[in-house]
Protein backbone atom coordinates (compact mmCIF):
# COMPACT_ATOMS: atom_id res chain seq x y z
CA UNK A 1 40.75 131.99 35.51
CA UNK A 2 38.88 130.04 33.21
CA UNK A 3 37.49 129.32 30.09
CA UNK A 4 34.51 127.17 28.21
CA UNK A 5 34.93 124.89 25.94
CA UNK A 6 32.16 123.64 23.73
CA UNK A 7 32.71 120.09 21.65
CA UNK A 8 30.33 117.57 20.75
CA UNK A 9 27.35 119.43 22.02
CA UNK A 10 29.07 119.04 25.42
CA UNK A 11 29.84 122.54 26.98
CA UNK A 12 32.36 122.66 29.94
CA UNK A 13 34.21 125.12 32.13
CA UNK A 14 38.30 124.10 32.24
CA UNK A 15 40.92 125.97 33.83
CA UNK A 16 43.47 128.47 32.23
CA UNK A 17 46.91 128.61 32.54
CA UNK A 18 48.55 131.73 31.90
CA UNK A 19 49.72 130.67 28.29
CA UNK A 20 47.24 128.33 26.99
CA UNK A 21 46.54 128.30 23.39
CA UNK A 22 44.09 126.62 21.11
CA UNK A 23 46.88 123.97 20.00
CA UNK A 24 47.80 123.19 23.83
CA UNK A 25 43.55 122.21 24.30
CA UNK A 26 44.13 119.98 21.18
CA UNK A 27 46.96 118.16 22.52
CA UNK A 28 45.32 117.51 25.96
CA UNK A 29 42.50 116.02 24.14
CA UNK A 30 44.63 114.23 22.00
CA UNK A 31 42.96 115.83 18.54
CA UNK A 32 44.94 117.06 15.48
CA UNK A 33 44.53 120.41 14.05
CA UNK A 34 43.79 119.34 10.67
CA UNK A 35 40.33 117.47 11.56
CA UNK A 36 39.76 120.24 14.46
CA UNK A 37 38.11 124.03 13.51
CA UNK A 38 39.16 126.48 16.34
CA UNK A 39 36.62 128.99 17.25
CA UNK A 40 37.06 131.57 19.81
CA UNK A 41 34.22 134.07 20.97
CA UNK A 42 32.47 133.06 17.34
CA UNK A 43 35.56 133.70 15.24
CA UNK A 44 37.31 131.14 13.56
CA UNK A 45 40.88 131.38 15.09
CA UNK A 46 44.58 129.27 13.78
CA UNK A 47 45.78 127.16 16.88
CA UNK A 48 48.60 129.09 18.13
CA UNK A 49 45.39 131.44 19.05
CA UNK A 50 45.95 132.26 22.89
CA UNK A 51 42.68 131.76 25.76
CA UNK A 52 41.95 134.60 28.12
CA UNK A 53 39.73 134.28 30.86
CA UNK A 54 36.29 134.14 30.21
CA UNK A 55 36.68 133.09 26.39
CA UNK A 56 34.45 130.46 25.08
CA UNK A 57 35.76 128.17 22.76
CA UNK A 58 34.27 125.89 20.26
CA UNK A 59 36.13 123.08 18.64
CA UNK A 60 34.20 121.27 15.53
CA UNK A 61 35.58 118.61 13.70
CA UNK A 62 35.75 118.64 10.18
CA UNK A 63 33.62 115.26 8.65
CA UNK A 64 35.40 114.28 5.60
CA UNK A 65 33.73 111.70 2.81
CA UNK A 66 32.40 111.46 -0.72
């Protein structure tokens, strides 16, 4: 089972575990979820968002400034 996972412009294919969630991909790649955006098949989604096979998942990260 897996899943792709799209961040800075690099797309990527990465194994699922049966419970992975959006917040479990953050912590691998060391990243907090308040500079992260979750997206899932297109939709925004909150971290505790679970991965099925074949989702693709894009993580943006939120530029702050002024």
């Amino acid at each position: 089972m897996n899943f792709t996972l799209i961040f800075n412009d690099k797309k990527e294919i990465k194994s699922l575990n049966k419970d992975t969630s959006i917040k479990n991909v953050l912590d691998e790649m060391e990243l907090s979820s308040e500079i992260i955006i979750a997206k899932k098949n297109g939709d925004i989604v909150i971290e505790d968002e679970k991965i099925e096979n074949g989702d693709e998942i894009h993580l943006i990260q939120i530029i702050y400034g002024g």
